[in-house]
N, C-alpha and C. Protein backbone atom coordinates (compact mmCIF):
# COMPACT_ATOMS: atom_id res chain seq x y z
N UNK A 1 -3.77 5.66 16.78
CA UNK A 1 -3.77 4.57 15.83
C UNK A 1 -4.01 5.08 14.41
N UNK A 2 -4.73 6.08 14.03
CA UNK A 2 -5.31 6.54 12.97
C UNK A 2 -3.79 7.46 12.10
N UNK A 3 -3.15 8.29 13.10
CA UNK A 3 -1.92 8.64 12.68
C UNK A 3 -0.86 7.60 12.10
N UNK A 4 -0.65 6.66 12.75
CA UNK A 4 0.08 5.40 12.42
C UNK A 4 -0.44 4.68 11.17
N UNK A 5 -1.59 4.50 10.66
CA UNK A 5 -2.31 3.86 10.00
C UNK A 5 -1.88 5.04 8.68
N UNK A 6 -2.11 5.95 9.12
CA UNK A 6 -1.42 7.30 7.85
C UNK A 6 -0.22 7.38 7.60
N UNK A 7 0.52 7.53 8.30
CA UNK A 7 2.04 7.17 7.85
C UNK A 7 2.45 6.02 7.38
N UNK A 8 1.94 5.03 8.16
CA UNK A 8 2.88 3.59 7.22
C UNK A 8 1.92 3.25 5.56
N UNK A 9 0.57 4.30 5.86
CA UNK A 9 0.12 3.80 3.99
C UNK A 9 0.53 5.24 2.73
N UNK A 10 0.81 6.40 3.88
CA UNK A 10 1.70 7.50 2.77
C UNK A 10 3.23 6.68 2.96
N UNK A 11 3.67 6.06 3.64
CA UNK A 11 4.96 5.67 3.61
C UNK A 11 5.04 4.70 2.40
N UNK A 12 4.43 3.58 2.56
CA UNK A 12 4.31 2.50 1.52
C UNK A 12 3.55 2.84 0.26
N UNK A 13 2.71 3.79 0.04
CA UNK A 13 2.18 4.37 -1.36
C UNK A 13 2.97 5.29 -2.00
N UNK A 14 4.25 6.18 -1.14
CA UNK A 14 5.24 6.69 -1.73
C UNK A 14 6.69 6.15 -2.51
N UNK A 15 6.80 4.95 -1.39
CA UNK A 15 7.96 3.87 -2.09
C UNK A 15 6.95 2.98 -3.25
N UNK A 16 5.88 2.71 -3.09
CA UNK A 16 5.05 1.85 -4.45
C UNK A 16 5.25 2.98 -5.82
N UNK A 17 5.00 4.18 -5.30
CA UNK A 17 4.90 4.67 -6.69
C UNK A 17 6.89 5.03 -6.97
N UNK A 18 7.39 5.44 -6.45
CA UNK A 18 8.59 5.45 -6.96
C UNK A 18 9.22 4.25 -7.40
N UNK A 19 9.02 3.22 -6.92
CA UNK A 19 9.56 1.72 -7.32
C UNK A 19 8.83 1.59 -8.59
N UNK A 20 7.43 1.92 -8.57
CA UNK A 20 6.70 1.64 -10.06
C UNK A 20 7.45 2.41 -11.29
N UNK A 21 7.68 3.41 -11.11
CA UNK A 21 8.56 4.16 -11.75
C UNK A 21 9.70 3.98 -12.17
N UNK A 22 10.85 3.81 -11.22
CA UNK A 22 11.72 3.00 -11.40
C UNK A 22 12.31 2.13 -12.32
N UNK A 23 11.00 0.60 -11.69
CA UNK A 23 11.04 -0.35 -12.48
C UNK A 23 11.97 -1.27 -12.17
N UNK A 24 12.73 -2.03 -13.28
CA UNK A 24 13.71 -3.06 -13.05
C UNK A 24 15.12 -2.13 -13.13
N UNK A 25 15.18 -1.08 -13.43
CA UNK A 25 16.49 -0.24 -13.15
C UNK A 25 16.47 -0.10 -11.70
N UNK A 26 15.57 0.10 -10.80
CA UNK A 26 15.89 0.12 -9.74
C UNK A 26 16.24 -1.10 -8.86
N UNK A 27 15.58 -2.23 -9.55
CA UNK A 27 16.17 -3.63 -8.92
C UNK A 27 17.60 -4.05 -9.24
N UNK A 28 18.14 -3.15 -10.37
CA UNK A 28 19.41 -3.50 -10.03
C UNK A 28 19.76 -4.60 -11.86
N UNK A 29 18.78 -4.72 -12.31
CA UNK A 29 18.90 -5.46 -13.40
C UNK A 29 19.20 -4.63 -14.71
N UNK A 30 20.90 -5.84 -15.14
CA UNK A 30 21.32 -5.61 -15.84
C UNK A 30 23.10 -4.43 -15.45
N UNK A 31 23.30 -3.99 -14.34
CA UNK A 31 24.02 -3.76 -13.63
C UNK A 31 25.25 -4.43 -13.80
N UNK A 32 25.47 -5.42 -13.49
CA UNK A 32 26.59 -6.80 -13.38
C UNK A 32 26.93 -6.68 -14.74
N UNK A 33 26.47 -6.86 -15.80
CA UNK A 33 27.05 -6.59 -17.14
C UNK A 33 26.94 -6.00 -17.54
N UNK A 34 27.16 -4.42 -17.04
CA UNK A 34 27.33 -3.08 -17.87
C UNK A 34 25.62 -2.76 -18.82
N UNK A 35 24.98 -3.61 -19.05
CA UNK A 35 23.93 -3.53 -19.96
C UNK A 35 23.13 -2.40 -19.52
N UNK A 36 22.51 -2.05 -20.23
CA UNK A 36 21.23 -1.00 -19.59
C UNK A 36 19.73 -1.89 -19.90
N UNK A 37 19.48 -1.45 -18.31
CA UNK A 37 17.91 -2.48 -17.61
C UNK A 37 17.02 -2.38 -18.93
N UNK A 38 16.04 -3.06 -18.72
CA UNK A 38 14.75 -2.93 -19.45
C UNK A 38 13.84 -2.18 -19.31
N UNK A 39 12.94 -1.12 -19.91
CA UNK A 39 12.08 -0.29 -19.49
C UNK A 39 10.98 -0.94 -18.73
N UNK A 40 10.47 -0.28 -18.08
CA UNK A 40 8.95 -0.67 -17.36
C UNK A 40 7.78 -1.12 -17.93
N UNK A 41 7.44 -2.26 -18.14
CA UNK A 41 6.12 -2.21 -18.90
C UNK A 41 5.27 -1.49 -18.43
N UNK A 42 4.24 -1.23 -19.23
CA UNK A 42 3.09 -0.20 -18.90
C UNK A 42 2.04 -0.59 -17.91
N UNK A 43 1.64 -2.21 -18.23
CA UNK A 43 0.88 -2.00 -17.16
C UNK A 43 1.29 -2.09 -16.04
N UNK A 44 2.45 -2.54 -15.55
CA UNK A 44 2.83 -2.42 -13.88
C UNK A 44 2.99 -1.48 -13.88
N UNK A 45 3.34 -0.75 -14.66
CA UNK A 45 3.87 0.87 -13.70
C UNK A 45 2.40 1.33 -13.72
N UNK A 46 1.74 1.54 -14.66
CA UNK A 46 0.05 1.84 -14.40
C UNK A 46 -0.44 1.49 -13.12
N UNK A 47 -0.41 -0.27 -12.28
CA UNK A 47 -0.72 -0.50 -11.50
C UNK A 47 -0.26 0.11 -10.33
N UNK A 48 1.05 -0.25 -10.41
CA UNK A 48 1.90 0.63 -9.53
C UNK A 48 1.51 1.80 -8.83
N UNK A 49 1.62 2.57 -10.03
CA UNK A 49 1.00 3.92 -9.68
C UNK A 49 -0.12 4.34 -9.07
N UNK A 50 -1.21 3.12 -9.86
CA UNK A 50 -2.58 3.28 -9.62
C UNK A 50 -2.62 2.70 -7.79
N UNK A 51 -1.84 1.92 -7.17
CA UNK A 51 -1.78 1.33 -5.95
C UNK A 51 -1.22 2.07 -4.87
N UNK A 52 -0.50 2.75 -5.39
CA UNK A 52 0.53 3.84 -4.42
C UNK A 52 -0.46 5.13 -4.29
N UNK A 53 -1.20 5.52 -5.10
CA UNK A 53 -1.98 6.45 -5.23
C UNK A 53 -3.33 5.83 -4.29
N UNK A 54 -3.78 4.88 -4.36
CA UNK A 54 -4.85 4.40 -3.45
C UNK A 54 -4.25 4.46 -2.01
N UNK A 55 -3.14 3.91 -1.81
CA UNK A 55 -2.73 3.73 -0.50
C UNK A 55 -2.49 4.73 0.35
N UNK A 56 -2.37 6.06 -0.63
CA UNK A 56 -2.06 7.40 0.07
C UNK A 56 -3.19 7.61 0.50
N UNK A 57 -4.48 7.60 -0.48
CA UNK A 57 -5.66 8.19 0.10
C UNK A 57 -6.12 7.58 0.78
N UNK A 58 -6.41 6.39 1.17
CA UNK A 58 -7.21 5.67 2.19
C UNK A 58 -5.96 6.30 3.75
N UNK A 59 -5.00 6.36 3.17
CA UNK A 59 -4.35 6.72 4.88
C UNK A 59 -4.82 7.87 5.27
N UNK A 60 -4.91 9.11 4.25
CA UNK A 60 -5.70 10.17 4.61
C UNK A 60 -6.78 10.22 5.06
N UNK A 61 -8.02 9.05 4.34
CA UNK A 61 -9.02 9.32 4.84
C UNK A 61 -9.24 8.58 6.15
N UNK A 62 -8.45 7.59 6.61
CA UNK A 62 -8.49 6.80 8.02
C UNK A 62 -7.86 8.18 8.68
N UNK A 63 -6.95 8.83 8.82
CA UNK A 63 -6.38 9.43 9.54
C UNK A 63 -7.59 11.15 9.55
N UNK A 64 -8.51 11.23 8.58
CA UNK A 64 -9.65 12.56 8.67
C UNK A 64 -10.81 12.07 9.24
N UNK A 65 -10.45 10.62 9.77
CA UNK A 65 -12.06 10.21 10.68
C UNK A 65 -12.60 8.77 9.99
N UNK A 66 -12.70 8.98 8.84
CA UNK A 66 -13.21 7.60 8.57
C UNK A 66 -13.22 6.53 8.53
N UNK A 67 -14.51 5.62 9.14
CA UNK A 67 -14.05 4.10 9.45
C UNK A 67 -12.86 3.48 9.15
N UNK A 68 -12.67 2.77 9.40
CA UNK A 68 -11.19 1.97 9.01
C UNK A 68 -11.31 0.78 8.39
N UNK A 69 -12.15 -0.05 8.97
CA UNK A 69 -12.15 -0.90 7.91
C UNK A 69 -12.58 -1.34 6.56
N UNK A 70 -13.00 -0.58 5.96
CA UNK A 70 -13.18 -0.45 4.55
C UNK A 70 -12.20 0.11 3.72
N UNK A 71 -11.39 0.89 4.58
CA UNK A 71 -9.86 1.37 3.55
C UNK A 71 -9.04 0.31 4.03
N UNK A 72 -9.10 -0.19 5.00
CA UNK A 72 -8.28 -1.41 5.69
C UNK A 72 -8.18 -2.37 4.49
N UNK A 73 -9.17 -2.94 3.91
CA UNK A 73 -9.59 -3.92 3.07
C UNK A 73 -8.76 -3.48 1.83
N UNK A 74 -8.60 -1.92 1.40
CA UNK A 74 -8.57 -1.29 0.24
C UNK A 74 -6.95 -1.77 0.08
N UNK A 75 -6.45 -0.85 1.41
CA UNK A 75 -4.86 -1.63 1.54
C UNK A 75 -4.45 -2.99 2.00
N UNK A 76 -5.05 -3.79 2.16
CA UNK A 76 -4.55 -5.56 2.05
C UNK A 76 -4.59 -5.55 0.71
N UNK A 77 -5.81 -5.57 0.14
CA UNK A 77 -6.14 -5.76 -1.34
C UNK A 77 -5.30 -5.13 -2.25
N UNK A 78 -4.51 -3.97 -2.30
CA UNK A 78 -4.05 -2.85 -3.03
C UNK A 78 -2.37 -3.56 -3.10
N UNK A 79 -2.25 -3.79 -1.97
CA UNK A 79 -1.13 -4.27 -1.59
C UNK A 79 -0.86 -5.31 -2.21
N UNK A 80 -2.28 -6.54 -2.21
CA UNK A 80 -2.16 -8.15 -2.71
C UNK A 80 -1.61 -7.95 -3.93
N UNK A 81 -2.58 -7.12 -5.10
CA UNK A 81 -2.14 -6.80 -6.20
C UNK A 81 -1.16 -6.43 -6.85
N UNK A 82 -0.49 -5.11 -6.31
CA UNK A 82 0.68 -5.06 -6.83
C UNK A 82 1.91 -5.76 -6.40
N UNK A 83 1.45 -6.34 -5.43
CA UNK A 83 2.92 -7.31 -5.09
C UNK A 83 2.65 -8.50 -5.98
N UNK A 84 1.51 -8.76 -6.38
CA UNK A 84 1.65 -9.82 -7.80
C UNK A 84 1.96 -9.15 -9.24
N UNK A 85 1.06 -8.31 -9.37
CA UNK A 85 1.45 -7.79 -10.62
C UNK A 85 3.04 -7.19 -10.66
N UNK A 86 2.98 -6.11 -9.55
CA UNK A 86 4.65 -5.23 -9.99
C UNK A 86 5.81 -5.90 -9.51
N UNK A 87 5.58 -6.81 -8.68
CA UNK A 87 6.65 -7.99 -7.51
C UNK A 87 7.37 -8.37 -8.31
N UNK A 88 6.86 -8.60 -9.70
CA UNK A 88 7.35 -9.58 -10.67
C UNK A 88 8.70 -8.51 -11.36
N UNK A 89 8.29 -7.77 -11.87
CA UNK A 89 9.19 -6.75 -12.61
C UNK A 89 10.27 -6.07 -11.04
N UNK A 90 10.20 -6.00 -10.16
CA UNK A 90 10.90 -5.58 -8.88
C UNK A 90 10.66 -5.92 -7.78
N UNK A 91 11.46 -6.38 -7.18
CA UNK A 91 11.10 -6.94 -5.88
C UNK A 91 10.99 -6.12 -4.71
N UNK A 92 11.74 -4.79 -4.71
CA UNK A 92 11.49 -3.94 -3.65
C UNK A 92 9.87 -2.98 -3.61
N UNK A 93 9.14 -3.45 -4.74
CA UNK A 93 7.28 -3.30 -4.67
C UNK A 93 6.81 -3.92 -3.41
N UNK A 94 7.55 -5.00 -3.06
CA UNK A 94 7.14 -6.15 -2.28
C UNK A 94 7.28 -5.74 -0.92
N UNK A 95 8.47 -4.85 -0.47
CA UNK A 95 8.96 -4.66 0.64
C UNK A 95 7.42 -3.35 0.57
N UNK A 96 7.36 -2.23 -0.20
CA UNK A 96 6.69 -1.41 0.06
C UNK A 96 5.47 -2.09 0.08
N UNK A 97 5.00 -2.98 -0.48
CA UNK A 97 3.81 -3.74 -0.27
C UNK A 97 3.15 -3.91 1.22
N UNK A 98 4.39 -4.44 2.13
CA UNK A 98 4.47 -4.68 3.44
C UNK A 98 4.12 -4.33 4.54
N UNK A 99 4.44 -2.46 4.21
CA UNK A 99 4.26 -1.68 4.66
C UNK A 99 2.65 -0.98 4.60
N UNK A 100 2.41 -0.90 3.07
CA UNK A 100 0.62 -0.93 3.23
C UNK A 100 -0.09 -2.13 4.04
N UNK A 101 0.40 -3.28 3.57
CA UNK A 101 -0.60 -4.60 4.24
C UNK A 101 -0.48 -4.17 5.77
N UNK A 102 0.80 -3.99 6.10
CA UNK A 102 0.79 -3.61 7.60
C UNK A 102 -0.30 -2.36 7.89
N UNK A 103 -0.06 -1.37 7.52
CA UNK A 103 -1.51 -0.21 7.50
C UNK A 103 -2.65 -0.68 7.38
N UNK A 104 -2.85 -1.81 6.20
CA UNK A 104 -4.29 -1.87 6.63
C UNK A 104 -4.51 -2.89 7.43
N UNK A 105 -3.93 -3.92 7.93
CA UNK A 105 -4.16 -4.62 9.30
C UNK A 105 -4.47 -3.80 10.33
N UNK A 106 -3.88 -2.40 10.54
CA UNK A 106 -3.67 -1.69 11.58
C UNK A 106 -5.34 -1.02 11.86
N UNK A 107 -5.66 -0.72 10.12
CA UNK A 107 -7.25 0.14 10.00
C UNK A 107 -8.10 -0.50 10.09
N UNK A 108 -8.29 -1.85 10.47
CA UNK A 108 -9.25 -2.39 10.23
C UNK A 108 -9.81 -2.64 12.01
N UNK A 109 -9.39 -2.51 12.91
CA UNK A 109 -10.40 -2.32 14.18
C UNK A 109 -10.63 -0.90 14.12
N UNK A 110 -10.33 0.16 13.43
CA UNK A 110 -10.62 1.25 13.77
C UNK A 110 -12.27 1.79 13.42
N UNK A 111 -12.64 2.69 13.94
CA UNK A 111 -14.65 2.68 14.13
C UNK A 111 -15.14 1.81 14.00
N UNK A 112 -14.76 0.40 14.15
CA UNK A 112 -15.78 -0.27 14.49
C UNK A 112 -16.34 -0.27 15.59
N UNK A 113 -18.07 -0.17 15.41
CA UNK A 113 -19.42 -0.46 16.61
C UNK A 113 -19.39 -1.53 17.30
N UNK A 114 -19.61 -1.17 18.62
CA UNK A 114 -19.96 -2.44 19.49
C UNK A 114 -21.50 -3.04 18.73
N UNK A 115 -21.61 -4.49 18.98
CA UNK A 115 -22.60 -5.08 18.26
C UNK A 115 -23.92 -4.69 19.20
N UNK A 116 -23.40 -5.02 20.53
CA UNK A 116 -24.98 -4.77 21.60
C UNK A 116 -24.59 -3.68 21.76
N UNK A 117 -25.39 -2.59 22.40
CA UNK A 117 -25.74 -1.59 22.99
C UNK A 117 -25.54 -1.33 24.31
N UNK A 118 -24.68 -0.68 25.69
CA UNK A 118 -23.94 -0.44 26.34
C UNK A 118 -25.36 -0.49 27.33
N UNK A 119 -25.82 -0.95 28.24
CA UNK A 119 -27.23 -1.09 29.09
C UNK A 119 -26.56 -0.51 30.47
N UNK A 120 -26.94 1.10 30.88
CA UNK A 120 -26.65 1.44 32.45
C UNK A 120 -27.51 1.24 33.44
N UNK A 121 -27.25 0.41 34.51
CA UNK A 121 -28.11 -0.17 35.79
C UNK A 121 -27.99 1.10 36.22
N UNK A 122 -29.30 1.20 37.05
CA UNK A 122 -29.74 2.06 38.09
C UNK A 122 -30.27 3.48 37.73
């Protein structure tokens, strides 16, 4: 589970930051009429970046042992954000978005403790 949880958030933190990059040239805007797209504003691609870059490391660190649900949280949350903030300027943020939220759904039963304590008869 911990491998899986690493690949789909290096998967989706690698398409976040290239889409952040991108921008609206990669959505395709401005295409249809020969025009050339609009540059990226700064702060989505900042976010962008800054989200794709979180999503890598929490998969690393779920996948080197550590609890899961606290990076779990990191990627729902990481995810929420830039699919509002960068969603807007490109819509394929959204698809890579998907792919983190899915990762951290995935990290979040991982190390978690049983609440009682395991009691052996006899």
């Amino acid at each position: 589970m911990r491998e899986m949880v690493a690949v789909l958030a290096g998967l989706g933190g690698i398409i976040e930051i290239i889409v952040a990059i991108g921008g609206p040239a990669m959505a395709g805007v401005g295409m249809g009429a020969g025009a050339s797209p609009p540059p990226m504003p700064t702060g989505p691609l900042l976010v962008g970046v800054a989200v794709g870059a979180a999503s890598i490391a929490a998969g690393v660190l779920v996948a080197a042992g550590r609890r899961g649900w606290p990076w779990g949280i990191v990627l729902i949350g990481g995810a929420a954000v830039g699919a509002t903030v960068v969603g807007r300027e490109t819509g394929w943020f959204t698809m890579a978005a998907a792919f983190t939220a899915f990762a951290g759904i995935l990290a979040l039963p991982i190390g978690l403790r049983p609440s009682l304590p395991i009691r052996r008869r006899g």
